[in-house]
PDB file of N, CA and C in Angstrom:
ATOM      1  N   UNK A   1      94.826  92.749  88.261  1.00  0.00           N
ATOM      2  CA  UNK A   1      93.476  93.187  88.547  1.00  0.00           C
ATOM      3  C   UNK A   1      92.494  92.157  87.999  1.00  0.00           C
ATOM      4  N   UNK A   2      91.598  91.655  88.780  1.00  0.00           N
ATOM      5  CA  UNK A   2      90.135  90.886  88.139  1.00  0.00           C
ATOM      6  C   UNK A   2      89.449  91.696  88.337  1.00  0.00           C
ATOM      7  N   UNK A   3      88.257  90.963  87.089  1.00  0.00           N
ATOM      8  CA  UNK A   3      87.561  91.182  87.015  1.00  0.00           C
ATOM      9  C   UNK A   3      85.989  90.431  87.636  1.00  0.00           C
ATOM     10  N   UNK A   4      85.323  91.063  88.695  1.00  0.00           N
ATOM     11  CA  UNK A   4      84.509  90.268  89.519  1.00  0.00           C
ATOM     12  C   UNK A   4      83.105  90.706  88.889  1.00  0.00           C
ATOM     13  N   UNK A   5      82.749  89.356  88.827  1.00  0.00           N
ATOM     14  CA  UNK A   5      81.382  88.194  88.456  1.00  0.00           C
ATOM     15  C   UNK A   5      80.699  88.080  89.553  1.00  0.00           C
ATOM     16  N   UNK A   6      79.473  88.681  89.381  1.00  0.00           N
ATOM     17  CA  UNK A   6      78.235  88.365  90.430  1.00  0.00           C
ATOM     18  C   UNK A   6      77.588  87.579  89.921  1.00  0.00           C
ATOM     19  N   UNK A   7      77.564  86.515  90.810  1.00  0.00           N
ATOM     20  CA  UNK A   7      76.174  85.456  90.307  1.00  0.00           C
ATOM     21  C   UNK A   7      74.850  85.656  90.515  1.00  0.00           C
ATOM     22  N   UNK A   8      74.171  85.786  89.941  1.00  0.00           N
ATOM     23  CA  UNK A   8      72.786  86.116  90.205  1.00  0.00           C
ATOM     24  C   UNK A   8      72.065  85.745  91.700  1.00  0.00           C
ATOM     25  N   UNK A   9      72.632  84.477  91.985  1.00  0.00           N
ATOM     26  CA  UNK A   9      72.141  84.116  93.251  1.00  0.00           C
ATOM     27  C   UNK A   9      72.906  84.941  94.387  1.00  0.00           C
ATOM     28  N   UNK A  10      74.103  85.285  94.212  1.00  0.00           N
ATOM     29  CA  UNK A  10      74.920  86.010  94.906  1.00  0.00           C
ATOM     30  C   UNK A  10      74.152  87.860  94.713  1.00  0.00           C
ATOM     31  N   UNK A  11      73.912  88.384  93.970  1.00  0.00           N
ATOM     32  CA  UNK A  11      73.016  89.172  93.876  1.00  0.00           C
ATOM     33  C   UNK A  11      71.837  89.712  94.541  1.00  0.00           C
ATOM     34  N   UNK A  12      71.247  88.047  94.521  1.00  0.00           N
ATOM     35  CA  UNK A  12      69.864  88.345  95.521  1.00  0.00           C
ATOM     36  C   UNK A  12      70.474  88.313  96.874  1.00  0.00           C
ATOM     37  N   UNK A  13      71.304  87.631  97.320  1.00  0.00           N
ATOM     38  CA  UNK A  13      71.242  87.488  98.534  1.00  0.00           C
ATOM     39  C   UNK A  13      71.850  89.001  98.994  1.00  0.00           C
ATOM     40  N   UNK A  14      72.757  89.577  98.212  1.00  0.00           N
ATOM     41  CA  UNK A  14      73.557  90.690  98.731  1.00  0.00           C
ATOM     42  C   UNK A  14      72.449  91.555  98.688  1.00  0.00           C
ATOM     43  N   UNK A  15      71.559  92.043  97.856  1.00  0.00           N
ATOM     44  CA  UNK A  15      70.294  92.479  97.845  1.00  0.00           C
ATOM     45  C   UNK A  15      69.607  92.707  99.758  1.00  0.00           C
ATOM     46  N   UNK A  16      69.248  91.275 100.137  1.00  0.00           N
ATOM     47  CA  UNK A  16      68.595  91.100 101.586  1.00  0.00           C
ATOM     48  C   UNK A  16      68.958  91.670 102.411  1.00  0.00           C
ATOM     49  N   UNK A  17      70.689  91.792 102.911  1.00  0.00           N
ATOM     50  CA  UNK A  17      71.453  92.011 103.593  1.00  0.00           C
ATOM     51  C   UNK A  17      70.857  93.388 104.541  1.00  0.00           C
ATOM     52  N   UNK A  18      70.759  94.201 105.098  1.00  0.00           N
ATOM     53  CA  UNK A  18      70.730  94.948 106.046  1.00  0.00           C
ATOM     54  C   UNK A  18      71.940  96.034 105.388  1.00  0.00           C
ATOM     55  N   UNK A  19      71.839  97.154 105.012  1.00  0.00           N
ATOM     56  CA  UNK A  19      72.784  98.130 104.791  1.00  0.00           C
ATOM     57  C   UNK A  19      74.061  98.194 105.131  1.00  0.00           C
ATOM     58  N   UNK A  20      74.326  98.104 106.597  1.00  0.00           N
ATOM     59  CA  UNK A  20      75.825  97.674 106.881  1.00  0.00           C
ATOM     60  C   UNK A  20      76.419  96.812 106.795  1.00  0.00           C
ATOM     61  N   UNK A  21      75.883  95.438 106.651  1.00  0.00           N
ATOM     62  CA  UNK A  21      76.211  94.766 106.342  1.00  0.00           C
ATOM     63  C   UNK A  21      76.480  93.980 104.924  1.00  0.00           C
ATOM     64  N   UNK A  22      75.576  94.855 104.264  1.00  0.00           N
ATOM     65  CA  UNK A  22      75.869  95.040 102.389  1.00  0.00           C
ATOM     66  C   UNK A  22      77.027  95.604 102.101  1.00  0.00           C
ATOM     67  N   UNK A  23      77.498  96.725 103.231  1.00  0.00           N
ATOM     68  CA  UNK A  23      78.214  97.716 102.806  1.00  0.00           C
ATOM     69  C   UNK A  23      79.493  96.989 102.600  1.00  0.00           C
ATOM     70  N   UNK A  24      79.814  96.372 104.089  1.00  0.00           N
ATOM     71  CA  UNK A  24      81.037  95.343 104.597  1.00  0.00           C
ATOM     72  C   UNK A  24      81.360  94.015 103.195  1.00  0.00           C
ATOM     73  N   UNK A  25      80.219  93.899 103.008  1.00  0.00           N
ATOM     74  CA  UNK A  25      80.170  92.928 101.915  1.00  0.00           C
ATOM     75  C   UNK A  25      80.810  93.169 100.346  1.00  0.00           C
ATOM     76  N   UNK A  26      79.892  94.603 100.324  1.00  0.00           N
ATOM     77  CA  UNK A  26      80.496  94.823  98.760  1.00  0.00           C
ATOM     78  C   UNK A  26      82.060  95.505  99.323  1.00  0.00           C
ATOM     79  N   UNK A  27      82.487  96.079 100.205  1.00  0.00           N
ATOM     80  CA  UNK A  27      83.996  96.847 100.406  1.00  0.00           C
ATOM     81  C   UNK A  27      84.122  95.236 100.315  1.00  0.00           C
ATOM     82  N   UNK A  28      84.262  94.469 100.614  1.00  0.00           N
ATOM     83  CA  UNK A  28      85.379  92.631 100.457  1.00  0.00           C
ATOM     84  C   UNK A  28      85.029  92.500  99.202  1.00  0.00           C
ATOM     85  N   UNK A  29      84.258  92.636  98.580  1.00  0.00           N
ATOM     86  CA  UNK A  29      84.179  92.282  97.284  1.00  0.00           C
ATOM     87  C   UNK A  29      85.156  93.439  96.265  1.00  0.00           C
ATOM     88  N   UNK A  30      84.818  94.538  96.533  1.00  0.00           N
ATOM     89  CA  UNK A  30      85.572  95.448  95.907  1.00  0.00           C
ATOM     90  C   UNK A  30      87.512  95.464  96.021  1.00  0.00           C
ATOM     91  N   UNK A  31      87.518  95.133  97.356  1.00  0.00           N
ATOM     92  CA  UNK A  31      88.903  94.441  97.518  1.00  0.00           C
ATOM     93  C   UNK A  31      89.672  93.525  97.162  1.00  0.00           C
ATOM     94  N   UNK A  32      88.584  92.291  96.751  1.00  0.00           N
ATOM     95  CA  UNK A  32      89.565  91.333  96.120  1.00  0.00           C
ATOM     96  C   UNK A  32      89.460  90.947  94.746  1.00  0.00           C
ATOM     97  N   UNK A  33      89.264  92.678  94.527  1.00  0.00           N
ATOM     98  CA  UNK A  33      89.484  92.666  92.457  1.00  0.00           C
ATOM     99  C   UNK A  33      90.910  93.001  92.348  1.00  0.00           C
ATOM    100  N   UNK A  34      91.687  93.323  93.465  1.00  0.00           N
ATOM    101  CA  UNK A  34      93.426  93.812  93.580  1.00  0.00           C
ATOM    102  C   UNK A  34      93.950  92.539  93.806  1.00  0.00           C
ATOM    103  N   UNK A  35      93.113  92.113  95.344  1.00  0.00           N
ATOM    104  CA  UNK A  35      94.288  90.522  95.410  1.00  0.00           C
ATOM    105  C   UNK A  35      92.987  89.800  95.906  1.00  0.00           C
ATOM    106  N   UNK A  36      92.553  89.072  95.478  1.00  0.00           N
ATOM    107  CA  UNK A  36      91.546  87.831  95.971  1.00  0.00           C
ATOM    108  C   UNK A  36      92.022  87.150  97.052  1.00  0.00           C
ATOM    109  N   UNK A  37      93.286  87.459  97.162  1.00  0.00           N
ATOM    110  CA  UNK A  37      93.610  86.293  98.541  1.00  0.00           C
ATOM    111  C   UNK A  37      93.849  87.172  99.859  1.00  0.00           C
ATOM    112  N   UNK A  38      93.790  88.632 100.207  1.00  0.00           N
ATOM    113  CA  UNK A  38      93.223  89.049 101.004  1.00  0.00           C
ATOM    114  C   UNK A  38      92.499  88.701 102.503  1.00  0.00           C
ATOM    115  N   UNK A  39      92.585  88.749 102.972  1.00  0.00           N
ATOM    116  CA  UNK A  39      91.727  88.773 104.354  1.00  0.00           C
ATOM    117  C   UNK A  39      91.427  87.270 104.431  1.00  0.00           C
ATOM    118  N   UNK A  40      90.464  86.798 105.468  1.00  0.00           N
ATOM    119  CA  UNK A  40      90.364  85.619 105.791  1.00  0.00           C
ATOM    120  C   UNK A  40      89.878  84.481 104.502  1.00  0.00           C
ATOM    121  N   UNK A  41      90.879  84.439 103.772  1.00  0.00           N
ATOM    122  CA  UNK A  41      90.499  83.387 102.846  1.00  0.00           C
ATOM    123  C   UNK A  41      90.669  81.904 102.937  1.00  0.00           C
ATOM    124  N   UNK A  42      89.924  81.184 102.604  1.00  0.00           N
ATOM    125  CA  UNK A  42      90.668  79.602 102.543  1.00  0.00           C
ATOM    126  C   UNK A  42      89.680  79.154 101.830  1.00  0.00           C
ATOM    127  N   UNK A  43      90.170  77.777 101.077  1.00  0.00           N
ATOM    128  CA  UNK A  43      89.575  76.664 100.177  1.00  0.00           C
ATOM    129  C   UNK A  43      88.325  76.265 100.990  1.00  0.00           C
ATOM    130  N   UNK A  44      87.250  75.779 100.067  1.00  0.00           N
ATOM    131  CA  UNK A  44      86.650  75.116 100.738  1.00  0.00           C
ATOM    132  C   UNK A  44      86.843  73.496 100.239  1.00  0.00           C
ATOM    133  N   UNK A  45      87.077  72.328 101.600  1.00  0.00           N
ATOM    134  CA  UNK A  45      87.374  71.727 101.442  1.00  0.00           C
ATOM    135  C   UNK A  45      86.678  70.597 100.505  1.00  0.00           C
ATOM    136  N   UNK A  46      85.187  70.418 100.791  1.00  0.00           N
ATOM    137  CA  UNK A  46      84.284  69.597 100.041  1.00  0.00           C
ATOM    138  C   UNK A  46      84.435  70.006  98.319  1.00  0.00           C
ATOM    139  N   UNK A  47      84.652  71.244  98.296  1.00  0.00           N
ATOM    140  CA  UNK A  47      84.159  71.941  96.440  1.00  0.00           C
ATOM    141  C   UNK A  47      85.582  72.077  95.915  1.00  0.00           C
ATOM    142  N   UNK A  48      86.122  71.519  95.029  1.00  0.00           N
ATOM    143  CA  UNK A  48      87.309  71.958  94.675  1.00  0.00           C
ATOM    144  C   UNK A  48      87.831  73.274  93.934  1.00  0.00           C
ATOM    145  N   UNK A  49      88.273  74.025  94.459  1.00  0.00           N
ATOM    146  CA  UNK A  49      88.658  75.342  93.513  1.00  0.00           C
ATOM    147  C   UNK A  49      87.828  76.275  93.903  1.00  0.00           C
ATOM    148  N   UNK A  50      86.868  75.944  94.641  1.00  0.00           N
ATOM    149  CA  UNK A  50      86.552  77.093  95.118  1.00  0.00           C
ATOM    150  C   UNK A  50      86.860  77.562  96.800  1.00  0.00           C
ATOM    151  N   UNK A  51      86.887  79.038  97.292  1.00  0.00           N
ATOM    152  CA  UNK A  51      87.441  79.559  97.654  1.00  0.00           C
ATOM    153  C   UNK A  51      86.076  80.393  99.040  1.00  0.00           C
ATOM    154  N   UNK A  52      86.344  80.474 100.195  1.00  0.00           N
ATOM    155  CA  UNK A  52      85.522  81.126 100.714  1.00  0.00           C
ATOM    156  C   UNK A  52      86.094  82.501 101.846  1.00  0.00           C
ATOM    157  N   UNK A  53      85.262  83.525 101.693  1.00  0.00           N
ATOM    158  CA  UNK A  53      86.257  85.084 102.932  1.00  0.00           C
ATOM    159  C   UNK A  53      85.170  84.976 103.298  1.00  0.00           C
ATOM    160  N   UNK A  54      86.076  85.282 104.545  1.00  0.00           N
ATOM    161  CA  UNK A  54      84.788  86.000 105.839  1.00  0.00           C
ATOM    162  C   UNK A  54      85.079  86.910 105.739  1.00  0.00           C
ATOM    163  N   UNK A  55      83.410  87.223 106.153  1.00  0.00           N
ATOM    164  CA  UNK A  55      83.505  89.091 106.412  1.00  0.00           C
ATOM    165  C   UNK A  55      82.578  89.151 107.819  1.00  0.00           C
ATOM    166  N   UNK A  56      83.194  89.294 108.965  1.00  0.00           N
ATOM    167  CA  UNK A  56      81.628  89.433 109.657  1.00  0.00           C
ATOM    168  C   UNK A  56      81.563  88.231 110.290  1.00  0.00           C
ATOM    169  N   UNK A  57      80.170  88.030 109.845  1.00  0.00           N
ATOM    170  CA  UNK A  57      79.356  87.004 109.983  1.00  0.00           C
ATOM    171  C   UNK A  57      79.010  86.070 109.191  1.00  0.00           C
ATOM    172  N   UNK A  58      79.676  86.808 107.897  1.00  0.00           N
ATOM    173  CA  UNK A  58      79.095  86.396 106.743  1.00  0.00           C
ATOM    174  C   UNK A  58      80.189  85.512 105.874  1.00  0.00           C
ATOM    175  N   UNK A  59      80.060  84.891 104.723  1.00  0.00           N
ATOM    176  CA  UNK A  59      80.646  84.277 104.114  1.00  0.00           C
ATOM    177  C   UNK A  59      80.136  84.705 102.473  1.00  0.00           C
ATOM    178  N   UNK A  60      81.666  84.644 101.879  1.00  0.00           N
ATOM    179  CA  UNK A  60      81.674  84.901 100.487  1.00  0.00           C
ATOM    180  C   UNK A  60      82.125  83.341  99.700  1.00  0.00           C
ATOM    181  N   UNK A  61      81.817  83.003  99.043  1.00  0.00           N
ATOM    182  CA  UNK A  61      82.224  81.919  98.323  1.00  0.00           C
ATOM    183  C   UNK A  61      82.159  82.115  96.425  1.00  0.00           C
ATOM    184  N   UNK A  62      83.525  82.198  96.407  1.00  0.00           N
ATOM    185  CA  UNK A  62      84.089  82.430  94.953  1.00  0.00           C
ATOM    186  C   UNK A  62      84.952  81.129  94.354  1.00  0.00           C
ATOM    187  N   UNK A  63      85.044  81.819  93.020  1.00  0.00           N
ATOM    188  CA  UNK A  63      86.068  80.495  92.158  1.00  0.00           C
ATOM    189  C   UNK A  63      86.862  81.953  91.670  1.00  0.00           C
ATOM    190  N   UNK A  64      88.175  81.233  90.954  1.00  0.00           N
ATOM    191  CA  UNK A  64      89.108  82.212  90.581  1.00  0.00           C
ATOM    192  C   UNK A  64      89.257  81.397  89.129  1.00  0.00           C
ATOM    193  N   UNK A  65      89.285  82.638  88.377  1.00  0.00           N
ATOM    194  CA  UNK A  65      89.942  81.752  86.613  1.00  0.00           C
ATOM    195  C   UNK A  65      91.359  82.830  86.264  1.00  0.00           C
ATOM    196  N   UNK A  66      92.202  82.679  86.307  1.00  0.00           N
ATOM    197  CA  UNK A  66      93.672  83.171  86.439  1.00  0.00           C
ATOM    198  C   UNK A  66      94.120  83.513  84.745  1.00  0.00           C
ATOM    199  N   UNK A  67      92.893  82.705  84.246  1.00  0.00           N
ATOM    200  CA  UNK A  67      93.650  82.452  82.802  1.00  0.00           C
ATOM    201  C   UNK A  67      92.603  83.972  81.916  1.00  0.00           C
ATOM    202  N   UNK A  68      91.324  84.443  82.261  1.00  0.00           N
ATOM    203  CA  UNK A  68      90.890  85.252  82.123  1.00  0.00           C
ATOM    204  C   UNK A  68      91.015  86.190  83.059  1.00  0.00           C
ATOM    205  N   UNK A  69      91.861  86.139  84.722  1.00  0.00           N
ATOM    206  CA  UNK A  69      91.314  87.462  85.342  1.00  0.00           C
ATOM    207  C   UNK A  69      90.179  87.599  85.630  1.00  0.00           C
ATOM    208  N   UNK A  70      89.337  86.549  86.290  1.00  0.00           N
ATOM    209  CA  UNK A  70      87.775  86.696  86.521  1.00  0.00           C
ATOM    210  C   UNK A  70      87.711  85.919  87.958  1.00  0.00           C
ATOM    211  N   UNK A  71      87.163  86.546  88.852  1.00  0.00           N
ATOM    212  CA  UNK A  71      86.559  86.316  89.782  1.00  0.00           C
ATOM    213  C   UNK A  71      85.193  86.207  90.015  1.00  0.00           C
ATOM    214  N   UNK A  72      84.672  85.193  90.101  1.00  0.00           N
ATOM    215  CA  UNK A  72      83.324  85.020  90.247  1.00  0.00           C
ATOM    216  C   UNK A  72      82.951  84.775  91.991  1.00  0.00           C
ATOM    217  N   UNK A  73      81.873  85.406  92.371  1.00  0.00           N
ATOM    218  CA  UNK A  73      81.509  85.353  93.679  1.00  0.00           C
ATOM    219  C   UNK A  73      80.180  84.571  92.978  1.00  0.00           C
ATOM    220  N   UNK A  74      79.889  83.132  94.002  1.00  0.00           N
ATOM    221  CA  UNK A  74      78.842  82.187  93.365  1.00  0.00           C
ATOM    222  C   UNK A  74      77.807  82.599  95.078  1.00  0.00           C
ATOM    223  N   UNK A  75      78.400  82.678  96.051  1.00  0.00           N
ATOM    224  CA  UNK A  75      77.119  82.458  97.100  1.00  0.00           C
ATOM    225  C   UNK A  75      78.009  83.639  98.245  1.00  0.00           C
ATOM    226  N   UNK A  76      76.784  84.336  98.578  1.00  0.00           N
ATOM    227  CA  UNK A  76      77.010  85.250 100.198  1.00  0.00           C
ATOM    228  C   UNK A  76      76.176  85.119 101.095  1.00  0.00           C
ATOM    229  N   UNK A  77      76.512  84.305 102.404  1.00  0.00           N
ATOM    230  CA  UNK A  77      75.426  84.209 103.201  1.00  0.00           C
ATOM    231  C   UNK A  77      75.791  84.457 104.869  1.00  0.00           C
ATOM    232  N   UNK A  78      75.148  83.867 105.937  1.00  0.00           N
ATOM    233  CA  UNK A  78      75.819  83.877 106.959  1.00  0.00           C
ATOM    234  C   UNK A  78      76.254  82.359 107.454  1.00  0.00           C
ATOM    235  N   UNK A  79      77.169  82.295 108.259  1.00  0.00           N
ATOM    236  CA  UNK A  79      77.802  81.142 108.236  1.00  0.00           C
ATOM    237  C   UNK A  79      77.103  80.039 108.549  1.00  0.00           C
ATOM    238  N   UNK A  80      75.662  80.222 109.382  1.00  0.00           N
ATOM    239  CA  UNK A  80      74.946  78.730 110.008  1.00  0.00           C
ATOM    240  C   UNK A  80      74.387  78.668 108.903  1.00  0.00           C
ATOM    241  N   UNK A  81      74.212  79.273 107.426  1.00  0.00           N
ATOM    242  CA  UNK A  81      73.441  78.332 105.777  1.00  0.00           C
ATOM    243  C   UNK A  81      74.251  78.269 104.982  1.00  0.00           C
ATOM    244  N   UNK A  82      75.495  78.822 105.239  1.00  0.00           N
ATOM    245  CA  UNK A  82      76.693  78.950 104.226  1.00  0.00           C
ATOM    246  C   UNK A  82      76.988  77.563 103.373  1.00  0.00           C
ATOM    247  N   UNK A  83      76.994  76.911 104.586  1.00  0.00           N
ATOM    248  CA  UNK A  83      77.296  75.196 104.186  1.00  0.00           C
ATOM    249  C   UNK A  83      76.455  74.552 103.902  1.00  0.00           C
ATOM    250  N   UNK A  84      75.104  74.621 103.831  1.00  0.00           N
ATOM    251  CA  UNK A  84      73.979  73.871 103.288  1.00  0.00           C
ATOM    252  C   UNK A  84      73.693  74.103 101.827  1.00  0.00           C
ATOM    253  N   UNK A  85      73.527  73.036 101.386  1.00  0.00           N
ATOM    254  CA  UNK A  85      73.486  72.575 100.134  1.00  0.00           C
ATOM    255  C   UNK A  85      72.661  73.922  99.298  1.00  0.00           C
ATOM    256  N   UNK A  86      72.672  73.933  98.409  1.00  0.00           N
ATOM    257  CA  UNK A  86      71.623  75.272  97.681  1.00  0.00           C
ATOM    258  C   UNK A  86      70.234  74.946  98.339  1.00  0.00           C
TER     259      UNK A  86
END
């Protein structure tokens, strides 16, 4: 079991979201405190170690620390800003 880390910026954005689509968001988030590797996961290739799920439309982008059991979700957005720089 991890333990999942909201980043503040990840926060606001889940905040914006439209209700159903918050909803979809936090159920993937709530899911991969069992297994993080779950549903459409893969590396992202540019960032090392970190990790991105789709949900949707949307994109989750996390890091995993194995050695504490912590999952941190750093950014949730939709996929045409997902990839742009902060």
């Amino acid at each position: 079991m991890f333990r999942v880390i909201l980043h503040r910026r990840a926060i606001n954005e889940i905040r914006s979201l439209q209700n159903k689509d918050r909803e979809r968001v936090l159920e993937a988030i709530k899911n991969m405190e069992s297994n993080p590797f779950s549903g459409d996961v893969k590396p992202i290739r540019t960032l090392r170690g970190v990790f991105r799920r789709r949900v949707g439309d949307y994109r989750i982008a996390f890091v995993i620390n194995f050695e504490a059991n912590e999952l941190v979700v750093l950014k949730v957005s939709k996929r045409e800003k997902f990839y742009e720089e902060p």
